[in-house]
Protein backbone atom coordinates (compact mmCIF):
# COMPACT_ATOMS: atom_id res chain seq x y z
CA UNK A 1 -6.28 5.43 5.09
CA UNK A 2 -4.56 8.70 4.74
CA UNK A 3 -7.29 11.46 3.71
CA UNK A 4 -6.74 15.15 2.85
CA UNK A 5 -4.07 14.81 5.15
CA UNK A 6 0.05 15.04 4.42
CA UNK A 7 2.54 11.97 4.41
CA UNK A 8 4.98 12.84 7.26
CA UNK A 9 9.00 11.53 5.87
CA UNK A 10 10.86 9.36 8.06
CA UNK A 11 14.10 8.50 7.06
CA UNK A 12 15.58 6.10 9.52
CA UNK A 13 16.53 3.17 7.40
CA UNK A 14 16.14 0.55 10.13
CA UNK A 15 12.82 1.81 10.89
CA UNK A 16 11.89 1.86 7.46
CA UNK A 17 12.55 -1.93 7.15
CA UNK A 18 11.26 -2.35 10.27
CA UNK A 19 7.83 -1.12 9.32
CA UNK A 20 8.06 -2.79 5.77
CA UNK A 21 8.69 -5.91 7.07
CA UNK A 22 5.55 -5.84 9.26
CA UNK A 23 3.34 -4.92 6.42
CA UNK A 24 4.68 -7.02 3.75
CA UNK A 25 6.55 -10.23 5.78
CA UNK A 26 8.64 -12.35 3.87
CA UNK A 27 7.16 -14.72 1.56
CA UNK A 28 3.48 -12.97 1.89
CA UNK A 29 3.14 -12.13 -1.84
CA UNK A 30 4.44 -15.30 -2.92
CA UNK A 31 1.74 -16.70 -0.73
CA UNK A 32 -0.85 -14.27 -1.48
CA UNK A 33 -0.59 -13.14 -5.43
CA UNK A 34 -1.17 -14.17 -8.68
CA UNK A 35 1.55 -15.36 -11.48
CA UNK A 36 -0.71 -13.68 -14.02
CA UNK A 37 0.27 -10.49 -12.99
CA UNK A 38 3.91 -10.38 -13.41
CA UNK A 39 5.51 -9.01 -16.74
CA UNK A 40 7.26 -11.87 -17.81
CA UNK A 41 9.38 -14.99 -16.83
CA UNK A 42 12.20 -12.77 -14.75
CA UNK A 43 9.43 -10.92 -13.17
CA UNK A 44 8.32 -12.10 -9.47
CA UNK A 45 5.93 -11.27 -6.54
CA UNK A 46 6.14 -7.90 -4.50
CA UNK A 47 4.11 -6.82 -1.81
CA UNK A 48 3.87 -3.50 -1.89
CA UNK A 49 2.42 -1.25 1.09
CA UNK A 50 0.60 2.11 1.36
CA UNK A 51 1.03 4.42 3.42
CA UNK A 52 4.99 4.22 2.66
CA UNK A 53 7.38 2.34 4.94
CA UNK A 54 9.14 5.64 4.76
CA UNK A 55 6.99 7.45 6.40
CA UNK A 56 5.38 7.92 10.04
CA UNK A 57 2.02 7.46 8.64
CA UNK A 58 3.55 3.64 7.78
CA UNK A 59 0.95 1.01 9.45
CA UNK A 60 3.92 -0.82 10.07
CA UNK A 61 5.27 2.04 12.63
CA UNK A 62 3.83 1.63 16.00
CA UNK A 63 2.66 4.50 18.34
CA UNK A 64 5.85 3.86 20.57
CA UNK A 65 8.12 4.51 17.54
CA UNK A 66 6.63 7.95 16.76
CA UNK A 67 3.82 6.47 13.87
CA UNK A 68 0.59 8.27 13.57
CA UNK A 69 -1.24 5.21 12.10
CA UNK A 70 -0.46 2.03 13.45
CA UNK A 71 -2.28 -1.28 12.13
CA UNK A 72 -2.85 -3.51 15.53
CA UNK A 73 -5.28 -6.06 14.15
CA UNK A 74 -7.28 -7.01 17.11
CA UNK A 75 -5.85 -8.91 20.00
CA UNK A 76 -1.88 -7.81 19.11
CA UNK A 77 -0.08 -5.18 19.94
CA UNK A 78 2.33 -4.70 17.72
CA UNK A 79 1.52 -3.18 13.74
CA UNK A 80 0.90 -6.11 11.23
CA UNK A 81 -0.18 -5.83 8.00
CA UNK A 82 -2.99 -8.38 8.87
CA UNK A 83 -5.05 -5.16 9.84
CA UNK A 84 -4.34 -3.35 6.68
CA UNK A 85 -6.49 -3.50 3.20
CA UNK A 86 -4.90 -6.59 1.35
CA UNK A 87 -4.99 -7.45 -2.36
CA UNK A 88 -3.22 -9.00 -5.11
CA UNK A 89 -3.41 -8.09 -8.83
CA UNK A 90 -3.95 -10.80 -11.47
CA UNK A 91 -4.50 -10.45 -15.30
CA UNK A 92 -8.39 -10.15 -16.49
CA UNK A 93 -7.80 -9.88 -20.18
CA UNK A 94 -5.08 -7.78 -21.06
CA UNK A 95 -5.61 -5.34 -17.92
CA UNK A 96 -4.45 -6.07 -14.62
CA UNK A 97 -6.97 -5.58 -11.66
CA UNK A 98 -6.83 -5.26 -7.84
CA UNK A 99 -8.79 -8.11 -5.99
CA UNK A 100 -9.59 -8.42 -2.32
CA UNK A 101 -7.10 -11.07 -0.56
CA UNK A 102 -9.52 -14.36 0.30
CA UNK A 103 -12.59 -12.19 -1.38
CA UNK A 104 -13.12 -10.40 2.23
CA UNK A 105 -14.52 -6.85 1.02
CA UNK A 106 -12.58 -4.04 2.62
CA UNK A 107 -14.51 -1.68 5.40
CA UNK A 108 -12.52 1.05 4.51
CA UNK A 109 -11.63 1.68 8.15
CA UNK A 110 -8.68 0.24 7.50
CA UNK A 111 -5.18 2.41 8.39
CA UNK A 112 -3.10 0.69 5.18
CA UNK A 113 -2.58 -1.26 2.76
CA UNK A 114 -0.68 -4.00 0.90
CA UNK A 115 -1.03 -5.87 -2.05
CA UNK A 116 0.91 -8.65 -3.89
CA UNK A 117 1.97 -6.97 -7.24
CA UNK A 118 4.14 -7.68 -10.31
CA UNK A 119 7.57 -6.69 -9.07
CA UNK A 120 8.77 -5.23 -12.02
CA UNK A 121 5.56 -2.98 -11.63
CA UNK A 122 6.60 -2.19 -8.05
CA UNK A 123 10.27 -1.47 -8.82
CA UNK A 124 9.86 0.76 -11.74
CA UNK A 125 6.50 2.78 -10.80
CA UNK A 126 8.27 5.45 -8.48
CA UNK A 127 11.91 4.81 -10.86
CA UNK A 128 13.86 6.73 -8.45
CA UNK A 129 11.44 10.03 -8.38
CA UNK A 130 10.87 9.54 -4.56
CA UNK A 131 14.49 9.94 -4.02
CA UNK A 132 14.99 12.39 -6.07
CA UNK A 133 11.97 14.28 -4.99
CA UNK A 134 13.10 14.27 -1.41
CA UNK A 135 16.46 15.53 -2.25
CA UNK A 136 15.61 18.37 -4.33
CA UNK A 137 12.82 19.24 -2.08
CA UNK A 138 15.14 19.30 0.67
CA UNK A 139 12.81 16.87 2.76
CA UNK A 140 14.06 16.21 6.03
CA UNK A 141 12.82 13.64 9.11
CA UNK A 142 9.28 14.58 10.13
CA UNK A 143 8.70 16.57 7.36
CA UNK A 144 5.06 16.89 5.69
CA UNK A 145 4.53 16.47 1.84
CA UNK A 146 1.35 16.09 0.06
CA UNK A 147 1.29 12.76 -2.65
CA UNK A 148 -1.13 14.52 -5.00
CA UNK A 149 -2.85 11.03 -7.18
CA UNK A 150 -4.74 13.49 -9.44
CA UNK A 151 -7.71 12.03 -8.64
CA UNK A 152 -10.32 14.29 -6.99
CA UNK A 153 -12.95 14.01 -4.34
CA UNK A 154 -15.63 12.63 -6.90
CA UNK A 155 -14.22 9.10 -6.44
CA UNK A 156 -17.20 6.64 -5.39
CA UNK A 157 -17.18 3.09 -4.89
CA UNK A 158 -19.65 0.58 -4.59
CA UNK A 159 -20.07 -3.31 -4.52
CA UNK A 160 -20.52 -5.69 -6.85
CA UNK A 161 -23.55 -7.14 -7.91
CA UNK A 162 -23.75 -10.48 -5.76
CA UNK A 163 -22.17 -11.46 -2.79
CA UNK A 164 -18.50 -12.03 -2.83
CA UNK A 165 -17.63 -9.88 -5.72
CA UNK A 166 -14.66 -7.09 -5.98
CA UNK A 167 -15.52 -3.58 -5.05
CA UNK A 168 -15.69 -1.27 -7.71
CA UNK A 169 -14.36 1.63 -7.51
CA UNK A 170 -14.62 4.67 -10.15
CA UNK A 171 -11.99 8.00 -9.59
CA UNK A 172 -12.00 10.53 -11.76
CA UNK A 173 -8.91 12.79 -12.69
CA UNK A 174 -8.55 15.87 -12.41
C-alpha cells in the first residue's frame, strides 16, 4: 500500500466510479461482511476501499487510465479488488475489529484494500471533510496531498498465536 508517499487527486467522476466499482463490486459486502457490525436496524453493508477511488493511487485505476497502483490479481488484466487486502469488521464484545476475508493472512504486498464495513461508519467517518478539504485547499486533478493517520513509523504487526488467526497489529500515535 501507499507508504511515505502522497495520494495523487483525481477528480473525474466516471473514473472515480469506475475504479470504485472494481474494488468494491456490487453486492461484495453483502456477500463478504458481518451483520454484527452495523449500528443498528437502518444500518447496512459498505465496502469501503483504500487507496481512495478518487485518487490515481486507486487499485481500481489501471496503468492505461493514468493509475500509479493498479491491482491485476494474477492472470487478469484489468484492476480488481480480488488483488487488494480484504476484510470485514464484525462485533467482538462491544469493539468492532478488522478480520481477514476467508481467514487468508495478508502479505502486505498488496497495492489496496477493501473491507465490508458498517455503512453508517463508512458514510459518516470523512462527513464531508474530504470535500471540503479539497475545496479550500484548492486541490486540483493530479494534485499531491499527504493523508497524515497520526500514527507514526513505530507501528509493528505480527501474527497470531496459531495458525489461522487475525494479524495483530499495534500503531502508536503520535
Amino acid at each position: 500500500m501507499v507508504d511515505q508517499k502522497p495520494l495523487y487527486y483525481m477528480g473525474d467522476e466516471s473514473q472515480n466510479n469506475r475504479s470504485r466499482t472494481r474494488i468494491c463490486p456490487t453486492g461484495w459486502a453483502a456477500d463478504n461482511g458481518d451483520p454484527s457490525a452495523l449500528v443498528d436496524a437502518g444500518d447496512t453493508l459498505n465496502c469501503d476501499e483504500f487507496a481512495f477511488a478518487s485518487s490515481y493511487n486507486s487499485g481500481g485505476m489501471s496503468s492505461t487510465e493514468g493509475g500509479i497502483n493498479p491491482a491485476i490479481p494474477p492472470g487478469k488484466t484489468t484492476p480488481s479488488g480480488d488483488a487488494c487486502i480484504s476484510m470485514y469488521a464484525k462485533k467482538h464484545g462491544s469493539m468492532i475489529h478488522l478480520f481477514s476475508q476467508n481467514g487468508a493472512d495478508p502479505t502486505f504486498s498488496e497495492v489496496c484494500g477493501r473491507a465490508a464495513i458498517s455503512g453508517m461508519h463508512n458514510q459518516e467517518s470523512m462527513g464531508g471533510h474530504f470535500a471540503n478539504f479539497m475545496k479550500q485547499m484548492r486541490i486540483k486533478d493530479k494534485d499531491a496531498y499527504w493523508l497524515d493517520t497520526r500514527m507514526d513509523d513505530g507501528g509493528t504487526c505480527r501474527y497470531g498465536v496459531g495458525g489461522g488467526q487475525p494479524v495483530i497489529c499495534e500503531l502508536v500515535a503520535q
